[in-house]
Protein backbone atom coordinates (compact mmCIF):
# COMPACT_ATOMS: atom_id res chain seq x y z
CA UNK A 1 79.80 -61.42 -96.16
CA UNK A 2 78.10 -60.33 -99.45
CA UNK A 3 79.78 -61.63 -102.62
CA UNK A 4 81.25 -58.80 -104.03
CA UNK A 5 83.64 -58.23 -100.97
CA UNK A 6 84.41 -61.92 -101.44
CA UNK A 7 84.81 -61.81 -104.83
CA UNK A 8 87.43 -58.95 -103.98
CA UNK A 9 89.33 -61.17 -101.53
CA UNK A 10 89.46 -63.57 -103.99
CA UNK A 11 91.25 -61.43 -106.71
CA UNK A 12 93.28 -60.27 -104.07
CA UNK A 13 94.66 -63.46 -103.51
CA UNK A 14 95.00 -64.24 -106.70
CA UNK A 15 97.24 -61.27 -107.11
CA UNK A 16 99.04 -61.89 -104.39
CA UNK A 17 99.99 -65.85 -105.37
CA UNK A 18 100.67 -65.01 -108.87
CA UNK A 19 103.50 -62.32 -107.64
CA UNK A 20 105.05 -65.21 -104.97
CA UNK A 21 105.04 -67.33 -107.98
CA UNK A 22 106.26 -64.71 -110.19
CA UNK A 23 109.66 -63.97 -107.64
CA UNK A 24 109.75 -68.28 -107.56
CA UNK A 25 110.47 -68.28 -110.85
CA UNK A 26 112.77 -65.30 -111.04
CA UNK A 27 114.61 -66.03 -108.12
CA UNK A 28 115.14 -69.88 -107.49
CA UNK A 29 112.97 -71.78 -110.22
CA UNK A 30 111.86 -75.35 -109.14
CA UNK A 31 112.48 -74.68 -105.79
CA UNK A 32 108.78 -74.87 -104.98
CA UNK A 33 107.29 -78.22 -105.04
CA UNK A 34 103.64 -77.06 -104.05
CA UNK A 35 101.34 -73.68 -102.69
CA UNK A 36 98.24 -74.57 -101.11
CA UNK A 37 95.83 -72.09 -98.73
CA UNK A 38 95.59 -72.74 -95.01
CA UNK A 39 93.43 -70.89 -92.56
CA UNK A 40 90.39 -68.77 -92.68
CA UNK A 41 90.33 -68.95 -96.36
CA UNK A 42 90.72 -72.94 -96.14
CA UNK A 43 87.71 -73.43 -93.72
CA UNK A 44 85.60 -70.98 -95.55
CA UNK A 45 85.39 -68.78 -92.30
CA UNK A 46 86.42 -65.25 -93.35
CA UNK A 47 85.46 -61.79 -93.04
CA UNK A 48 86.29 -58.49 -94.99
CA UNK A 49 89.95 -58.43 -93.44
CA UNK A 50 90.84 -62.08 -93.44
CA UNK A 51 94.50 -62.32 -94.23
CA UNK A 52 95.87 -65.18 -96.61
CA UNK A 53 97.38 -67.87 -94.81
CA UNK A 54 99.95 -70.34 -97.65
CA UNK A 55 101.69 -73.33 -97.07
CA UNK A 56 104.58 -73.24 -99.03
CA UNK A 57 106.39 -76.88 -99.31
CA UNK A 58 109.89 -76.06 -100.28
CA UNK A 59 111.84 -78.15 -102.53
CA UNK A 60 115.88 -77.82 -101.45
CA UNK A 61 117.53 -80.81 -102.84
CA UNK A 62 118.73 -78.54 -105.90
CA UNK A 63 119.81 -75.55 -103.12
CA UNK A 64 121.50 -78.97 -101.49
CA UNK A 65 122.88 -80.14 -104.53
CA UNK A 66 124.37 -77.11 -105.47
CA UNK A 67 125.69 -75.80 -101.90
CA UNK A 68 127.35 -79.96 -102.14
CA UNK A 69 128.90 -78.86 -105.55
CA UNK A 70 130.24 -75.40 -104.50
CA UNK A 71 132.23 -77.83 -101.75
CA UNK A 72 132.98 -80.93 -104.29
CA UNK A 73 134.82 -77.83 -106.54
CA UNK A 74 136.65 -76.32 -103.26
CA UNK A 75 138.01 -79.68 -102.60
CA UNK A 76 138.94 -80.48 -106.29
CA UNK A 77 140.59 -76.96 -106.64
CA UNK A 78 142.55 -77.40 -103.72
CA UNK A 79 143.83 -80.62 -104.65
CA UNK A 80 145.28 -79.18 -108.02
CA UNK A 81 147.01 -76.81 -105.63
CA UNK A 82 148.82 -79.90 -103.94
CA UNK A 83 149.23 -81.34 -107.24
CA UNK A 84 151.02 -78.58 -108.80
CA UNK A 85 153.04 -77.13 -105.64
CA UNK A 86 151.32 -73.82 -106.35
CA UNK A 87 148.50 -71.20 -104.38
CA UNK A 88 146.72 -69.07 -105.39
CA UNK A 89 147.70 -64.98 -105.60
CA UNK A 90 144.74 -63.25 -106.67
CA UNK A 91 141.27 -63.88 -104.73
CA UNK A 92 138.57 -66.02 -105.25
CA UNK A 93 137.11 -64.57 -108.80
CA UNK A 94 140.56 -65.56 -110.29
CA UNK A 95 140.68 -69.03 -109.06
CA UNK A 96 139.69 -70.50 -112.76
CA UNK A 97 141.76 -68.44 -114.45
CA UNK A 98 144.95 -69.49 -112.01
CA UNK A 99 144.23 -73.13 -112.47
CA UNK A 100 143.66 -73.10 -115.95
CA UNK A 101 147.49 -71.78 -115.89
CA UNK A 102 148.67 -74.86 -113.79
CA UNK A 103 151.41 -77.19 -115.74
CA UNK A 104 149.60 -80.29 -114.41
CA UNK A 105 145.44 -80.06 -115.56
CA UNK A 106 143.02 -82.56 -115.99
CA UNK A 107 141.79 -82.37 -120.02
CA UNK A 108 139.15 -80.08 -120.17
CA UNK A 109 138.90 -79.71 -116.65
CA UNK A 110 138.30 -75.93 -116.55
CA UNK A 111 135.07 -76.56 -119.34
CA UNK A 112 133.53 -78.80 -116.57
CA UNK A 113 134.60 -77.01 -113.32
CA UNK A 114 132.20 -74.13 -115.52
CA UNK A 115 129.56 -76.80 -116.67
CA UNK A 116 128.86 -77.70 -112.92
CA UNK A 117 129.02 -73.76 -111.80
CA UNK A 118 126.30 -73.26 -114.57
CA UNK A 119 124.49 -75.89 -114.53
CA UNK A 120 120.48 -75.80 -114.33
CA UNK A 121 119.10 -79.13 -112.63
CA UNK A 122 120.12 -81.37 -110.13
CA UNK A 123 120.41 -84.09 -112.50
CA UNK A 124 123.03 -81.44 -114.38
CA UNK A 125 124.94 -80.82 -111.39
CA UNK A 126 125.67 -84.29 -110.75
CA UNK A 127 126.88 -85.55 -113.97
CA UNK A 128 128.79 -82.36 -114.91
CA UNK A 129 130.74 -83.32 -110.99
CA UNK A 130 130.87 -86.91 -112.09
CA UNK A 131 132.53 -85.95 -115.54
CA UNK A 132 135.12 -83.82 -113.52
CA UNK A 133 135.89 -86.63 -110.72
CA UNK A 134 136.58 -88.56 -113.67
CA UNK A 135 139.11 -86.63 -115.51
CA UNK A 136 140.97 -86.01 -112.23
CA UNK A 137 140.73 -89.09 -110.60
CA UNK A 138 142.93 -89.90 -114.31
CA UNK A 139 144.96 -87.01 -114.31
CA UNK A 140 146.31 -87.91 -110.62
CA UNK A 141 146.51 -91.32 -111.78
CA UNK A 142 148.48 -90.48 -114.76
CA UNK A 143 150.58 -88.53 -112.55
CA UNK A 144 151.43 -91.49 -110.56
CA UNK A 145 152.27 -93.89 -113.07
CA UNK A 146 154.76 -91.74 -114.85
CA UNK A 147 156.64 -90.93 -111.42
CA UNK A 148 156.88 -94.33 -110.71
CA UNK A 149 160.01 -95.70 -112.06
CA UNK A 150 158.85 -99.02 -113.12
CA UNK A 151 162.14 -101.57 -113.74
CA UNK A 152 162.82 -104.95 -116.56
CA UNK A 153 161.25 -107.61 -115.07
CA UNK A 154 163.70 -111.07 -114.69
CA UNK A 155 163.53 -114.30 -114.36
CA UNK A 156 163.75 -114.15 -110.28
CA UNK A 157 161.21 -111.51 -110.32
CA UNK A 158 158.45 -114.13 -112.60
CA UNK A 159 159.81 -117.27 -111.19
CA UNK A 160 156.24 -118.62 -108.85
CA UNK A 161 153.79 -116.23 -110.18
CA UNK A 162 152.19 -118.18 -112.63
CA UNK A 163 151.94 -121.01 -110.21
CA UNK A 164 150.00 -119.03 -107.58
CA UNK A 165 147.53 -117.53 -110.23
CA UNK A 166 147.19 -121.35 -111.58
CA UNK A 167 147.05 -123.06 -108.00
CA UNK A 168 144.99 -120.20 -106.29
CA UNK A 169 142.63 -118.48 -108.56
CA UNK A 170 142.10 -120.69 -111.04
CA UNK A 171 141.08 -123.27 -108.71
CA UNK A 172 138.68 -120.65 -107.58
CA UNK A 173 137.22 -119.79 -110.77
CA UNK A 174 136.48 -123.45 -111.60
CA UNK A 175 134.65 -123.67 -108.13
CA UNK A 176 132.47 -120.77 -108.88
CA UNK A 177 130.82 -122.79 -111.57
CA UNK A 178 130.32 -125.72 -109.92
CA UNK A 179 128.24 -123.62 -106.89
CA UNK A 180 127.38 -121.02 -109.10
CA UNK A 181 128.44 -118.60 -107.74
CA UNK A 182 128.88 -115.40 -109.69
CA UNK A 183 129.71 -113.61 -106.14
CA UNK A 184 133.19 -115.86 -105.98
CA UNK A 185 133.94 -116.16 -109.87
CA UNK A 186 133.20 -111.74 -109.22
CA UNK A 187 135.95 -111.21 -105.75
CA UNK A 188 138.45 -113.73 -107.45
CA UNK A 189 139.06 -111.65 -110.96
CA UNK A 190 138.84 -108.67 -108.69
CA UNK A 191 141.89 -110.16 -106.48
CA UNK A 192 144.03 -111.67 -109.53
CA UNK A 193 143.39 -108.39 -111.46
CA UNK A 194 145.34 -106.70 -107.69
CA UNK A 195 148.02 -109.19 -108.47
CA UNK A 196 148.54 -108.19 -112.06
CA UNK A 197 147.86 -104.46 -111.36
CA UNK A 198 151.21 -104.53 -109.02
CA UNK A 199 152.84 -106.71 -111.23
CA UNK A 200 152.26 -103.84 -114.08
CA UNK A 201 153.11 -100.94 -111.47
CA UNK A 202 156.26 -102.42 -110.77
CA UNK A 203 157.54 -103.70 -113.74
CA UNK A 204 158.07 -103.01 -117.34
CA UNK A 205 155.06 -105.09 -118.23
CA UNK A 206 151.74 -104.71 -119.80
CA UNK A 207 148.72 -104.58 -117.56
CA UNK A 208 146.23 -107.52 -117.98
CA UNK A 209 142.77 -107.03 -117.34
CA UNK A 210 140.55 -109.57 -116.96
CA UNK A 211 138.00 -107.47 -114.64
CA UNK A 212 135.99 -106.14 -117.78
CA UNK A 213 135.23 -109.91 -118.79
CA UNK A 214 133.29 -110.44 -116.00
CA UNK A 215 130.04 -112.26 -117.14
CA UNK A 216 127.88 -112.85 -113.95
CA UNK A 217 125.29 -114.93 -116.28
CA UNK A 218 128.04 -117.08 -118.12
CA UNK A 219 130.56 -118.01 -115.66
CA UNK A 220 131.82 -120.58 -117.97
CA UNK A 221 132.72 -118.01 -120.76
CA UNK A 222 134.24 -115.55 -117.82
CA UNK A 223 136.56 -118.24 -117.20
CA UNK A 224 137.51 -118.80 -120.59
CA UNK A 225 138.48 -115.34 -120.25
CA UNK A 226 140.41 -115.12 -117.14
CA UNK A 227 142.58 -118.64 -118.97
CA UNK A 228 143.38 -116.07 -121.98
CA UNK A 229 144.95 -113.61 -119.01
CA UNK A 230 147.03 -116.53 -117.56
CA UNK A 231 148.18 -117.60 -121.20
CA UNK A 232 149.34 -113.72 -121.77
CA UNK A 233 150.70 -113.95 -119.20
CA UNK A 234 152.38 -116.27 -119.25
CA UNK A 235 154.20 -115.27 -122.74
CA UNK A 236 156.30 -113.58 -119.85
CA UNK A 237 157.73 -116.91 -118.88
CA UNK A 238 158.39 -117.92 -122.50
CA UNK A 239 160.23 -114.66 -123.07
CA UNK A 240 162.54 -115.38 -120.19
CA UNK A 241 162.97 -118.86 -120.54
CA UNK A 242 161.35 -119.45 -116.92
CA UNK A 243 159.68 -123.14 -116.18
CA UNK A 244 156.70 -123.77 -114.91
CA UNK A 245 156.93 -125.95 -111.99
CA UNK A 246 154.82 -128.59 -111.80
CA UNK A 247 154.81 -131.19 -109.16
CA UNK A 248 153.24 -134.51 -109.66
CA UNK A 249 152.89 -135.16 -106.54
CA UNK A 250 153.26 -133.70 -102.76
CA UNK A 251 156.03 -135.36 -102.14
CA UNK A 252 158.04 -133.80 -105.36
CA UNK A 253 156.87 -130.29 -104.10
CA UNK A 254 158.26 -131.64 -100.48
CA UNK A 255 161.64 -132.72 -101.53
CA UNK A 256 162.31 -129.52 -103.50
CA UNK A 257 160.94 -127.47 -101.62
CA UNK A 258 162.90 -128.34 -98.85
CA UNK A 259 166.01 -128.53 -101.42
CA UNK A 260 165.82 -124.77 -101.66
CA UNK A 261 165.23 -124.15 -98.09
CA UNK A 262 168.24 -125.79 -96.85
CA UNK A 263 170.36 -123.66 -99.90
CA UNK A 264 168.99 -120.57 -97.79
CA UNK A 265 170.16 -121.31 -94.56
CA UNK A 266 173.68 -122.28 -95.40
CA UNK A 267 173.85 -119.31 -97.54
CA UNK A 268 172.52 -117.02 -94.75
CA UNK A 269 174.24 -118.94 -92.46
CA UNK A 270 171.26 -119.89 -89.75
């Protein structure tokens, strides 16, 4: 072949890349991760009507991303609907428009359910959806806490709660720096901040948390922190005028305890 037909070949596939990449960018930009020539025009072995052969490598995690968002939004929608007792009347295209008139809404939920609608990169996508978990996951939350009726704690209610966070966890957390362990010192805050999470949920009380002093370098000073819990908390048992029991030795907690079990069965009567 002489090298003028080549030549026109060449600008021929020139024109024709330039208007794939052209409808790329129009259509679904970043989509395409690379364009390379296969075939006849690869090996060099053409002729005057070779056609142009193109591997196009697709890149789909944003069409992935996006088709997972379009879902994450259906789910979070319908949950409002549960939420609020309500459907909704008027089609698809008023769906924002019918939440945004719900009593019970997440703050600034309908700005993000549009930020992750109109958002341009992956990266976009997934922190506008985390934002909007967020805000829900609270709202919900919120939701539960004030229909919860939560009642005055007493002195029955306190009496042997202290003891168990001083004979179980706090045992623990002193163990967790002698094998240094920030793994243990990490699942015992985590199961002593479930104790004073119910506590809270139930009663009148202020919630304690000792979770966001977790130091995995400084166990020492992490335990420091989770004493400061225990000693607010324990403001509870000065309020009430509840005693810490303290037993000297195993055969104190024996006799007593066995006190109290014999009150129960006469006063159940078994």
């Amino acid at each position: 072949m002489d090298n003028i037909k080549k030549l026109r070949l060449e600008e021929r596939n020139k024109q024709i890349i330039n208007a794939i990449l052209t409808k790329i960018e129009k259509e679904c930009p970043g989509c395409v991760d690379l364009i390379g020539i296969s075939g006849s025009f690869f090996t060099g072995d053409i002729h005057e009507k070779s056609d142009l052969d193109l591997l196009i490598i697709i890149n789909d995690d944003k069409a992935k991303c996006r088709y997972s968002s379009a879902l994450f939004l259906n789910y979070l929608e319908f949950s409002l609907y549960m939420l609020n007792k309500k459907i909704v009347k008027y089609g698809v295209k008023r769906i924002p428009q019918e939440i945004e008139n719900m009593p019970i809404l997440p703050v600034n939920f309908i700005k993000l359910h549009n930020n992750v609608v109109c958002s341009e990169s992956v990266s976009e996508i997934k922190a506008s959806c985390t934002e909007l978990l967020k805000i829900t996951r609270k709202c919900f939350k919120d939701f539960e806490n004030n229909a919860k009726e939560r009642k005055d704690i007493t002195a029955e209610d306190l009496a042997g709660t202290y003891e168990e966070i001083y004979s179980n966890w706090l045992s623990k957390m002193f163990h967790s720096i002698d094998i240094n362990s920030p793994y243990l010192s990490f699942q015992t805050l985590s199961s002593c901040q479930n104790f004073y999470n119910m506590m809270s949920e139930k009663f009148n009380i202020n919630n304690i948390n000792i979770m966001k002093n977790f130091i995995p370098s400084d166990l020492k000073v992490t335990k420091e922190y989770f004493i400061k819990g225990m000693e607010e908390y324990l403001e509870l048992y000065t309020k009430l005028n509840v005693n810490v029991k303290n037993y000297q030795t195993i055969e104190d907690f024996e006799k007593e305890y066995l006190y109290w079990t014999e009150l129960e069965v006469n006063k159940n009567g078994y």
